[in-house]
PDB file of N, CA and C in Angstrom:
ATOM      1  N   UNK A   1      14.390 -16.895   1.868  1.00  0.00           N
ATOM      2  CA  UNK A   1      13.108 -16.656   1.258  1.00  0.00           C
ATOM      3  C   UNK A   1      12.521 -15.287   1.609  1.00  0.00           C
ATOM      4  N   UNK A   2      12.545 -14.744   2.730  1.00  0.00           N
ATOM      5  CA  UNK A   2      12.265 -13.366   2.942  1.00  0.00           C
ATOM      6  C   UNK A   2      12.484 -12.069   2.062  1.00  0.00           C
ATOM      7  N   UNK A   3      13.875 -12.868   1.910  1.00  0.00           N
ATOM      8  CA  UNK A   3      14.321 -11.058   0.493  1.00  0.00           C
ATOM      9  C   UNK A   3      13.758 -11.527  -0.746  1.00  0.00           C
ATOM     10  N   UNK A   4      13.400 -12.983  -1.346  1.00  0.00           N
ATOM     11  CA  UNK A   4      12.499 -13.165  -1.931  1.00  0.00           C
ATOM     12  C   UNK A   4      10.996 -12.027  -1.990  1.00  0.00           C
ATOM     13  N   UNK A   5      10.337 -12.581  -0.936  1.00  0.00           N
ATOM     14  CA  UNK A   5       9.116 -12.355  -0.541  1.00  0.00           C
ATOM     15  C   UNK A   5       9.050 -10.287  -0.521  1.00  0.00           C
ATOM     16  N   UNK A   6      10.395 -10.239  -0.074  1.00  0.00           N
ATOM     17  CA  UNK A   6      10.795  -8.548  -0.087  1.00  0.00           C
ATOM     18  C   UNK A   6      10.384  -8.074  -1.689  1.00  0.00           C
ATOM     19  N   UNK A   7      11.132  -8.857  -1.962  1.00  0.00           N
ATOM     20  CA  UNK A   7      12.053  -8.754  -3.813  1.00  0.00           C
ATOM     21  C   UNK A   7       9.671  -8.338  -4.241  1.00  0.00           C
ATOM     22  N   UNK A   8       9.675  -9.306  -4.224  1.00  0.00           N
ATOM     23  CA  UNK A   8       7.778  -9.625  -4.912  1.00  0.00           C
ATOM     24  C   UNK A   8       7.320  -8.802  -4.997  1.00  0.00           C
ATOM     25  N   UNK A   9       7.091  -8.088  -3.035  1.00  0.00           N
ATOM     26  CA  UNK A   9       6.059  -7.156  -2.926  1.00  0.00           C
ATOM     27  C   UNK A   9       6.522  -6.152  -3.075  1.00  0.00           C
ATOM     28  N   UNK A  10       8.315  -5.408  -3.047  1.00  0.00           N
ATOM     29  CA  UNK A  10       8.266  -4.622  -3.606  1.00  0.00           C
ATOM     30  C   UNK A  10       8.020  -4.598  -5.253  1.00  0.00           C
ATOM     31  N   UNK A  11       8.319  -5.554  -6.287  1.00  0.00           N
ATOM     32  CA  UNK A  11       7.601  -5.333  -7.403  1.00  0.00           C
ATOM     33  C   UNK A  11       6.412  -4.890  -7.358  1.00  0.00           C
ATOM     34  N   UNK A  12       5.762  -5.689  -6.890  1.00  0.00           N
ATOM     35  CA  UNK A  12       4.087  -5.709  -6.648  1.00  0.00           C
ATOM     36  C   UNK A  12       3.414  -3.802  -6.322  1.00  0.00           C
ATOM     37  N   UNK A  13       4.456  -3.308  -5.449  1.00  0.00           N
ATOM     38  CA  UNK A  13       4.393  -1.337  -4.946  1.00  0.00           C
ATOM     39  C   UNK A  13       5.135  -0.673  -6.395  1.00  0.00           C
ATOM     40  N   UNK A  14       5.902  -1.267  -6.993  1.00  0.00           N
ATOM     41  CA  UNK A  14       6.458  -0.124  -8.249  1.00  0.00           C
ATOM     42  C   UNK A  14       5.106  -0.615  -9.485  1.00  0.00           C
ATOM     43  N   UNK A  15       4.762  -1.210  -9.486  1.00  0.00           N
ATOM     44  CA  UNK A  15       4.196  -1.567 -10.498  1.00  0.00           C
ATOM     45  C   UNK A  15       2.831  -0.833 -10.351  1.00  0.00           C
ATOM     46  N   UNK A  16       2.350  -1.381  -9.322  1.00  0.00           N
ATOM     47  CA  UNK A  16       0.855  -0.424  -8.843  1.00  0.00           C
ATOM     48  C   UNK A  16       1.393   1.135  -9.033  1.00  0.00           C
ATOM     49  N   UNK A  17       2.127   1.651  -8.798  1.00  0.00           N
ATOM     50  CA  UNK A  17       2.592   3.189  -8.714  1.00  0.00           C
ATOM     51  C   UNK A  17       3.061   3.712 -10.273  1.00  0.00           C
ATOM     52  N   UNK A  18       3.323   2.872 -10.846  1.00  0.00           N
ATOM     53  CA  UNK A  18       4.113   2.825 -12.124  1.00  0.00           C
ATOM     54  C   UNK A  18       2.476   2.907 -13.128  1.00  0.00           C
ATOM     55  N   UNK A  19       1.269   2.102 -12.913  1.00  0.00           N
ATOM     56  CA  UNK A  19      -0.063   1.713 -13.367  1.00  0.00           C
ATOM     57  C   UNK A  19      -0.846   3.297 -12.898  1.00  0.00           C
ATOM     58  N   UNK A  20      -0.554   3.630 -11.867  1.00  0.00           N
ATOM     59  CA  UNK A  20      -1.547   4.787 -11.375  1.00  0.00           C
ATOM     60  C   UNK A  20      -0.765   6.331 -11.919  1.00  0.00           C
ATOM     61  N   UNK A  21       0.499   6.102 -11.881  1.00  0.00           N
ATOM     62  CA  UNK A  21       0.944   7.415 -12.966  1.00  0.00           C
ATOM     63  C   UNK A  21       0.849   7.587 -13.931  1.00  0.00           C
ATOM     64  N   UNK A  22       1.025   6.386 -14.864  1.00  0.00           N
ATOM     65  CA  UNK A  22       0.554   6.150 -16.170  1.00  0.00           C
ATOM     66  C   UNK A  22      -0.707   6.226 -16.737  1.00  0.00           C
ATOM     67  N   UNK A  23      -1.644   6.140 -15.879  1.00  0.00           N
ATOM     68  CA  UNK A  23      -3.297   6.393 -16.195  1.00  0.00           C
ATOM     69  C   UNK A  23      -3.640   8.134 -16.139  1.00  0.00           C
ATOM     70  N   UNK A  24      -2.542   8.430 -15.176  1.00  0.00           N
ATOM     71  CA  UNK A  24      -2.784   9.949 -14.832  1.00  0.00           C
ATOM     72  C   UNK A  24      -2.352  10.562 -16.327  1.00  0.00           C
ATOM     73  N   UNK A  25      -1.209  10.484 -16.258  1.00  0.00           N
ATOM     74  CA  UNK A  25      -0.488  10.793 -17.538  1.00  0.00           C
ATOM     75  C   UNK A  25      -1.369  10.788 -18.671  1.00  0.00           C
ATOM     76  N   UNK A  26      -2.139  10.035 -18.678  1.00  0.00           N
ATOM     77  CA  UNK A  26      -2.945   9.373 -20.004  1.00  0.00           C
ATOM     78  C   UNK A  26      -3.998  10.635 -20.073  1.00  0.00           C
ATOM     79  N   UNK A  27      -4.676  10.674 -18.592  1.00  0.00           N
ATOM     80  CA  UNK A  27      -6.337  11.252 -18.568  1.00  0.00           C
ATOM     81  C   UNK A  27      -5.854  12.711 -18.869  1.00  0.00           C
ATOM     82  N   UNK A  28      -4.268  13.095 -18.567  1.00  0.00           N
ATOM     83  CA  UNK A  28      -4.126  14.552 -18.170  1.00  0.00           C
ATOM     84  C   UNK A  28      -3.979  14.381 -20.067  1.00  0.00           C
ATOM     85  N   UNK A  29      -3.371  14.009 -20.496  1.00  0.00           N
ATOM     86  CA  UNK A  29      -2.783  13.950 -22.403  1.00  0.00           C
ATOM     87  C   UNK A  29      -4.443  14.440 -22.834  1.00  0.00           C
ATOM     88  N   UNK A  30      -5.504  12.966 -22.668  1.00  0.00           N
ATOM     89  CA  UNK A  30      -6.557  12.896 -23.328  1.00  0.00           C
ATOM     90  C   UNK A  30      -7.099  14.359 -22.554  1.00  0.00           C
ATOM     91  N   UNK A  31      -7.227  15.417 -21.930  1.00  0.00           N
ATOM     92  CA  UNK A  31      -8.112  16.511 -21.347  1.00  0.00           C
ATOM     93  C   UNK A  31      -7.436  17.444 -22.358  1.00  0.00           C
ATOM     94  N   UNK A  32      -6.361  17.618 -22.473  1.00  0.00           N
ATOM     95  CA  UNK A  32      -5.496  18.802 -23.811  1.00  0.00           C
ATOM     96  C   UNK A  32      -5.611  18.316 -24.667  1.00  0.00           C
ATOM     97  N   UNK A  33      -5.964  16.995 -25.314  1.00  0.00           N
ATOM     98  CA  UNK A  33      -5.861  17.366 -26.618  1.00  0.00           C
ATOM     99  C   UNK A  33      -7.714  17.429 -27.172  1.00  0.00           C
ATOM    100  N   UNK A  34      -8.552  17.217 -25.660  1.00  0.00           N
ATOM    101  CA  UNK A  34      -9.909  17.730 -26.169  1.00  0.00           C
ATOM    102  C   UNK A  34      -9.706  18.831 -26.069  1.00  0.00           C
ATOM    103  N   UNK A  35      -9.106  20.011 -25.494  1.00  0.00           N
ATOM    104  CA  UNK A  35      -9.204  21.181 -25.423  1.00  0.00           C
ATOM    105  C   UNK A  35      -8.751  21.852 -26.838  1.00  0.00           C
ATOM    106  N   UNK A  36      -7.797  20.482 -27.193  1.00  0.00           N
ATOM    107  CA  UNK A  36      -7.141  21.654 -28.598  1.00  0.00           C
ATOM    108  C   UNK A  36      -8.342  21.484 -29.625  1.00  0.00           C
ATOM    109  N   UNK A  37      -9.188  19.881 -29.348  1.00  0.00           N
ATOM    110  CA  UNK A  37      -9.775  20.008 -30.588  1.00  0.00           C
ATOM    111  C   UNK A  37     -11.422  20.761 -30.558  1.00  0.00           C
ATOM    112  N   UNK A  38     -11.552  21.197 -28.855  1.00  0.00           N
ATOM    113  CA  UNK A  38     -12.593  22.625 -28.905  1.00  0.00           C
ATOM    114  C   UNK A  38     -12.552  24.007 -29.716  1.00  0.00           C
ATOM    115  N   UNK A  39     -13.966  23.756 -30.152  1.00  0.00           N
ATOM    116  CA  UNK A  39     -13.693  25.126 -30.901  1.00  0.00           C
ATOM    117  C   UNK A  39     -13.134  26.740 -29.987  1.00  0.00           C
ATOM    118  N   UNK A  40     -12.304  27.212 -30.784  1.00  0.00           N
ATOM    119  CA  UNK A  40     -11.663  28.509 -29.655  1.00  0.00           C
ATOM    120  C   UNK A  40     -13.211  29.353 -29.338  1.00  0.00           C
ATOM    121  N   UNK A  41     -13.419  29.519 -28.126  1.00  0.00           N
ATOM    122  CA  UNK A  41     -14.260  31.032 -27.776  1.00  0.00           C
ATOM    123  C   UNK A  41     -13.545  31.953 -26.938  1.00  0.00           C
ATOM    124  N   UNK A  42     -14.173  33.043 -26.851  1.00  0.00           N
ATOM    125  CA  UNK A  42     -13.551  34.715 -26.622  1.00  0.00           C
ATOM    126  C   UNK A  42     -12.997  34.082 -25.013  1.00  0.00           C
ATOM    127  N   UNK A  43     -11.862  34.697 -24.822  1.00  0.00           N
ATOM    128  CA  UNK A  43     -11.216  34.326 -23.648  1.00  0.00           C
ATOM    129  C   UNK A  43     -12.224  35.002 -22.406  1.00  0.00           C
ATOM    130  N   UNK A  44     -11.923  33.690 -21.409  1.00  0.00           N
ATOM    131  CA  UNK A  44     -12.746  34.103 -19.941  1.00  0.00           C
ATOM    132  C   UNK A  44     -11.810  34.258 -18.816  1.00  0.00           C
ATOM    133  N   UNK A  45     -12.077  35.045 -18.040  1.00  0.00           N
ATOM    134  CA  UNK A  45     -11.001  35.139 -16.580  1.00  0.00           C
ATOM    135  C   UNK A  45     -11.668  33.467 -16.009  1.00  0.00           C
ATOM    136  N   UNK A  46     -10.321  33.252 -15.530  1.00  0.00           N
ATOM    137  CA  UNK A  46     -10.216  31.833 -15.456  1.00  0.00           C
ATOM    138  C   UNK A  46      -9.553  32.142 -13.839  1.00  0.00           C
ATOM    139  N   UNK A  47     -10.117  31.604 -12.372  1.00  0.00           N
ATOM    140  CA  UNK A  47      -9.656  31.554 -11.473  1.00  0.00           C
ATOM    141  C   UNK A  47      -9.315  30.324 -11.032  1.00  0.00           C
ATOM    142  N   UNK A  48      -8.166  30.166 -10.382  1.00  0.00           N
ATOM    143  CA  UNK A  48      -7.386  29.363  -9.890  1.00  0.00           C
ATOM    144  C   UNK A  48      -8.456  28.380  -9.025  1.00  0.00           C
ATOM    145  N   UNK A  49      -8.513  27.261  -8.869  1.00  0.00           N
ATOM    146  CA  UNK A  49      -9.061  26.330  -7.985  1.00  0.00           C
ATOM    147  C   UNK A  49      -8.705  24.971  -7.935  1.00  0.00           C
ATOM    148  N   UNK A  50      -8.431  24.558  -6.992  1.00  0.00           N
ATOM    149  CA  UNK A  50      -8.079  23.575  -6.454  1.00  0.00           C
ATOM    150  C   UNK A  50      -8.418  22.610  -7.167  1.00  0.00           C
ATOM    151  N   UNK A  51      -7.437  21.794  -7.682  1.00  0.00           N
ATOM    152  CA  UNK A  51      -7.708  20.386  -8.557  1.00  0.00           C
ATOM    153  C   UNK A  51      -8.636  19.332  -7.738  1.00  0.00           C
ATOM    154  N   UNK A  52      -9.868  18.673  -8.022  1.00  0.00           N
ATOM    155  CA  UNK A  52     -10.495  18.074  -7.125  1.00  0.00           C
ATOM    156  C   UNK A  52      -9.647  16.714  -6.634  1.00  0.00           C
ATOM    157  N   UNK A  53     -10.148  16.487  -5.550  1.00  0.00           N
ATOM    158  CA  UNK A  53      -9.423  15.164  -5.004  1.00  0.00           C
ATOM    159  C   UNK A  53      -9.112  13.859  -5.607  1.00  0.00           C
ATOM    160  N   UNK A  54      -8.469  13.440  -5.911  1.00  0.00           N
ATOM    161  CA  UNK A  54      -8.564  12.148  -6.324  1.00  0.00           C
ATOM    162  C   UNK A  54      -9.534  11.076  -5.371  1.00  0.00           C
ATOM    163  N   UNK A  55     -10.167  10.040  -6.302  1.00  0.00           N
ATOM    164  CA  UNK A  55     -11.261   9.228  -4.838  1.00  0.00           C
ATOM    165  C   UNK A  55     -10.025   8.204  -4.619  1.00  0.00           C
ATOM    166  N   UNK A  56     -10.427   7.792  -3.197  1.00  0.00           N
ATOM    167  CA  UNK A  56      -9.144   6.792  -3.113  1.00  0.00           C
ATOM    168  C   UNK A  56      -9.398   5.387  -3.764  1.00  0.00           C
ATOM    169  N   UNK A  57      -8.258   4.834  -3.906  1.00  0.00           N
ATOM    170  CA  UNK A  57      -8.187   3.517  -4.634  1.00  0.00           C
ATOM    171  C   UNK A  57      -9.310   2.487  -3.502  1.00  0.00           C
ATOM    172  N   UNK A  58      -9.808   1.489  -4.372  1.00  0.00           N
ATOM    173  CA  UNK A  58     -10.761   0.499  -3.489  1.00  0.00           C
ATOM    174  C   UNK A  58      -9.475  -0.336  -3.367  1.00  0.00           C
ATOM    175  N   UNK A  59     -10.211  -0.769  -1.646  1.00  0.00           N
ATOM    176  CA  UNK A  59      -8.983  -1.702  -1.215  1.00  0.00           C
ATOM    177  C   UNK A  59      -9.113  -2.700  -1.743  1.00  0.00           C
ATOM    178  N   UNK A  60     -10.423  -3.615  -2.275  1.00  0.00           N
ATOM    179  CA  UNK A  60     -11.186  -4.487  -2.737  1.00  0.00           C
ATOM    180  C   UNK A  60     -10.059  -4.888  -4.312  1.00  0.00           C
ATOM    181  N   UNK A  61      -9.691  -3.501  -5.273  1.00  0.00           N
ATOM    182  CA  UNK A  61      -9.590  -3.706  -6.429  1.00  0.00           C
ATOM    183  C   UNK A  61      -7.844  -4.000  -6.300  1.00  0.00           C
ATOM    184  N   UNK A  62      -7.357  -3.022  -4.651  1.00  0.00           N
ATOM    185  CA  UNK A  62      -5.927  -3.553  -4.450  1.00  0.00           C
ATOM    186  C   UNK A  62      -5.587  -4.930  -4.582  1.00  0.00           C
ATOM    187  N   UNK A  63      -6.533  -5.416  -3.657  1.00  0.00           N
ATOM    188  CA  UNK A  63      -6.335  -6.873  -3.241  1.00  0.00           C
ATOM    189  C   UNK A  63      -6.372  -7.885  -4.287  1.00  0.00           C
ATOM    190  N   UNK A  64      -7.320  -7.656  -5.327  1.00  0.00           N
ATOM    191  CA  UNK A  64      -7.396  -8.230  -6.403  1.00  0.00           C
ATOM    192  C   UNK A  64      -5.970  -8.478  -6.950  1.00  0.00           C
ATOM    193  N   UNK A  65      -5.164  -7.185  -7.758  1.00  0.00           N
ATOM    194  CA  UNK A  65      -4.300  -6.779  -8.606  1.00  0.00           C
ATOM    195  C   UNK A  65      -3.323  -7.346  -8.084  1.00  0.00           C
ATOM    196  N   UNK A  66      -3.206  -7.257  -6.479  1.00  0.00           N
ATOM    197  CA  UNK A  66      -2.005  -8.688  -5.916  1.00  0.00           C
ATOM    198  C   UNK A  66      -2.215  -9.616  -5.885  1.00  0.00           C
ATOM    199  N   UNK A  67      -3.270 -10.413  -5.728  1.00  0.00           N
ATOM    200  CA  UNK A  67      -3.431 -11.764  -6.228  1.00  0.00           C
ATOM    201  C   UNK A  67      -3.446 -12.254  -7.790  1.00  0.00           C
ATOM    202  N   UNK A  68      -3.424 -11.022  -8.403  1.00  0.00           N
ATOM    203  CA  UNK A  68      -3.690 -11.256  -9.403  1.00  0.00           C
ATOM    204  C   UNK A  68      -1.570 -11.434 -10.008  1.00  0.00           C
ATOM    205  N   UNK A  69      -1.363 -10.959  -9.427  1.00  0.00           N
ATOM    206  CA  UNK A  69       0.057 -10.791  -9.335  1.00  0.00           C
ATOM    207  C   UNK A  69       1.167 -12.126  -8.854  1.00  0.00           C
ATOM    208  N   UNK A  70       0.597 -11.883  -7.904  1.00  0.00           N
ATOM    209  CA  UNK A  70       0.974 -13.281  -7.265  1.00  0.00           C
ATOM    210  C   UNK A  70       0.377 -14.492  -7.791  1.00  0.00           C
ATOM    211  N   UNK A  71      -0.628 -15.064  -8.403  1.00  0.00           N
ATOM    212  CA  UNK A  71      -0.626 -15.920  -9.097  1.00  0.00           C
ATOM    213  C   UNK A  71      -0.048 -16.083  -9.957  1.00  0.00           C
ATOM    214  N   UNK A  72       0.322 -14.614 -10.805  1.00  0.00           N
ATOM    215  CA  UNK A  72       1.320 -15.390 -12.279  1.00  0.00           C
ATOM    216  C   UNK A  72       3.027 -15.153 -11.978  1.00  0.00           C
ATOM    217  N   UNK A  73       2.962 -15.114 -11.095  1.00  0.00           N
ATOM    218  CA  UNK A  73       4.399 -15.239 -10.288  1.00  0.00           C
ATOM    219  C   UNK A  73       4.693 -16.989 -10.216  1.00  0.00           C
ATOM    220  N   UNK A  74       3.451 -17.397  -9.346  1.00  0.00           N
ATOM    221  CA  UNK A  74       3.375 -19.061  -9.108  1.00  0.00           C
ATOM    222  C   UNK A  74       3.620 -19.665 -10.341  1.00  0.00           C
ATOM    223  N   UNK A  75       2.601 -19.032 -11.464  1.00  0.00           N
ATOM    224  CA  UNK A  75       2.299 -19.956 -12.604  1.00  0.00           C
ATOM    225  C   UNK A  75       3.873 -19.877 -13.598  1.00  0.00           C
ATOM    226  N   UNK A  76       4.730 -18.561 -13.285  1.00  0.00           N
ATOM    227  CA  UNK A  76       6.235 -18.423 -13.790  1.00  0.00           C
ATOM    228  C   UNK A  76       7.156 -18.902 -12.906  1.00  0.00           C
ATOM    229  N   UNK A  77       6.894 -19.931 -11.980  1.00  0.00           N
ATOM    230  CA  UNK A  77       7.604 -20.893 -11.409  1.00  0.00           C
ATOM    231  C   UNK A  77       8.233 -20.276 -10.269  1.00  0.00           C
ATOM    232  N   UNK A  78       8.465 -18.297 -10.302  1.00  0.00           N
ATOM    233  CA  UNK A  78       8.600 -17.810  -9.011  1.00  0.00           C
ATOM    234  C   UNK A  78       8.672 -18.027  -7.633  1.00  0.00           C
ATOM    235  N   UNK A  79       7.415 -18.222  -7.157  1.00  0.00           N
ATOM    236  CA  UNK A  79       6.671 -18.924  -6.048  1.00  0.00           C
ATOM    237  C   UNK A  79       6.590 -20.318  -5.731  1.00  0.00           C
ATOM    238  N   UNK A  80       7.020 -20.799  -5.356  1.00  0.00           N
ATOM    239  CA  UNK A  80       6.729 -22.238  -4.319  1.00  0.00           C
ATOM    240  C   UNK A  80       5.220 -22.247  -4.034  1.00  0.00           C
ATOM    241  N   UNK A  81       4.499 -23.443  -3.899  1.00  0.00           N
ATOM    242  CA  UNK A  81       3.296 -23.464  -3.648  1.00  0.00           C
ATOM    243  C   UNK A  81       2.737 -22.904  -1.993  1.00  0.00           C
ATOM    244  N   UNK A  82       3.981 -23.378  -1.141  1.00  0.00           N
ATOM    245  CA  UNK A  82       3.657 -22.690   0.185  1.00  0.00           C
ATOM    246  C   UNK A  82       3.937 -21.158  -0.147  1.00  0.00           C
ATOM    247  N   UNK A  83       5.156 -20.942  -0.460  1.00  0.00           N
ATOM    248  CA  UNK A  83       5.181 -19.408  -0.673  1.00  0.00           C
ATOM    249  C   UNK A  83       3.943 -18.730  -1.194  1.00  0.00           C
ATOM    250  N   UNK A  84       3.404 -19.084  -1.930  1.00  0.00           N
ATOM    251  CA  UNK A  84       1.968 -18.293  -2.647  1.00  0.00           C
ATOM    252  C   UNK A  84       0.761 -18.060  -1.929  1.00  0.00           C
ATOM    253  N   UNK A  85       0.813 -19.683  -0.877  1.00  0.00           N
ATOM    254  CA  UNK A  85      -0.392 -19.852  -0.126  1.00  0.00           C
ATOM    255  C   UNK A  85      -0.009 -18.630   1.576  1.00  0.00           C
ATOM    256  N   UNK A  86       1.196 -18.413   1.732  1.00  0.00           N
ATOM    257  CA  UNK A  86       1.516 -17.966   2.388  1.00  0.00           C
ATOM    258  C   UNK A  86       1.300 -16.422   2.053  1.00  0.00           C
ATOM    259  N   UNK A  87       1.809 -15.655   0.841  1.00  0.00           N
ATOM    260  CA  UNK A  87       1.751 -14.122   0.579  1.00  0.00           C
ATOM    261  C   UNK A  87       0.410 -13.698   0.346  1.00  0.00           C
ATOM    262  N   UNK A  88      -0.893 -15.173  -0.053  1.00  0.00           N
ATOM    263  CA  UNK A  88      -2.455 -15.260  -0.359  1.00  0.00           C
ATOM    264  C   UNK A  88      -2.457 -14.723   1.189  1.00  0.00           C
ATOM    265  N   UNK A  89      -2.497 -14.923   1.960  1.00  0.00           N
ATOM    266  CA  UNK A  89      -2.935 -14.879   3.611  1.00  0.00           C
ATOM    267  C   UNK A  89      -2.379 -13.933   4.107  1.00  0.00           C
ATOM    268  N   UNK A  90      -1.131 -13.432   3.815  1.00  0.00           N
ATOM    269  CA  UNK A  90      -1.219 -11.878   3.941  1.00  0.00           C
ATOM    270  C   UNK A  90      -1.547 -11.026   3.430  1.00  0.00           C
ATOM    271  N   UNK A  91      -1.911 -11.106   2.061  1.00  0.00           N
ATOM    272  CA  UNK A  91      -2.663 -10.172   1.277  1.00  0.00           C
ATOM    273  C   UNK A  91      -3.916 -10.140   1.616  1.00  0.00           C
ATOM    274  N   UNK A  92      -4.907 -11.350   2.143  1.00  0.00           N
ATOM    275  CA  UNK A  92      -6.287 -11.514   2.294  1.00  0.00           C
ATOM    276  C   UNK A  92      -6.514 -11.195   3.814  1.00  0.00           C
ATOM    277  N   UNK A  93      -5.905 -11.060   4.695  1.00  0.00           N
ATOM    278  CA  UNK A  93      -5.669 -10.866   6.009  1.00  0.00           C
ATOM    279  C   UNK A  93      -5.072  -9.386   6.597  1.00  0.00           C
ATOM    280  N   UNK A  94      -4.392  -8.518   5.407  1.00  0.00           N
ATOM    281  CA  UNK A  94      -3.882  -7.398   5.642  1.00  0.00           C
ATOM    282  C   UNK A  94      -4.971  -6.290   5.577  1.00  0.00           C
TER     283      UNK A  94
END
């Protein structure tokens, strides 16, 4: 059951990583194609600066998205009922 439980949560890390590149991807698409559809003005010296920080992820909305995970794991017959109640308590406890 362990490489199970391995098998999960690494899904559970590609998927979150796979969700947060894909949003990037998205916001960076949607910023060029407002730029293309700005009207052109007279070019400006444009200096280099530091892309602002990303804010960090809420741990609150982490915790969610794995339970949220892990329940439809249970409900796709995945999970054993101890197994679920068990990865609930490390997720809610971590």
């Amino acid at each position: 059951m362990p490489g199970l439980l391995r098998g999960v949560a690494r899904t559970a890390v590609v998927a979150g990583t796979a969700t947060a590149v894909s949003n990037r991807v998205s916001r960076r698409q949607a910023g060029r194609w407002a730029q293309q559809e700005a009207p052109q003005q007279p070019q400006q010296v444009v200096y280099a600066q530091q892309p602002p920080a990303e804010a960090p992820s809420d741990p609150m909305n982490d915790k969610l998205a794995q339970l949220k995970q892990l329940g439809d794991l249970k409900e796709q017959g995945v999970l054993s009922d101890a197994e679920f109640e068990a990865q609930k308590q490390r997720i809610l406890n971590g």
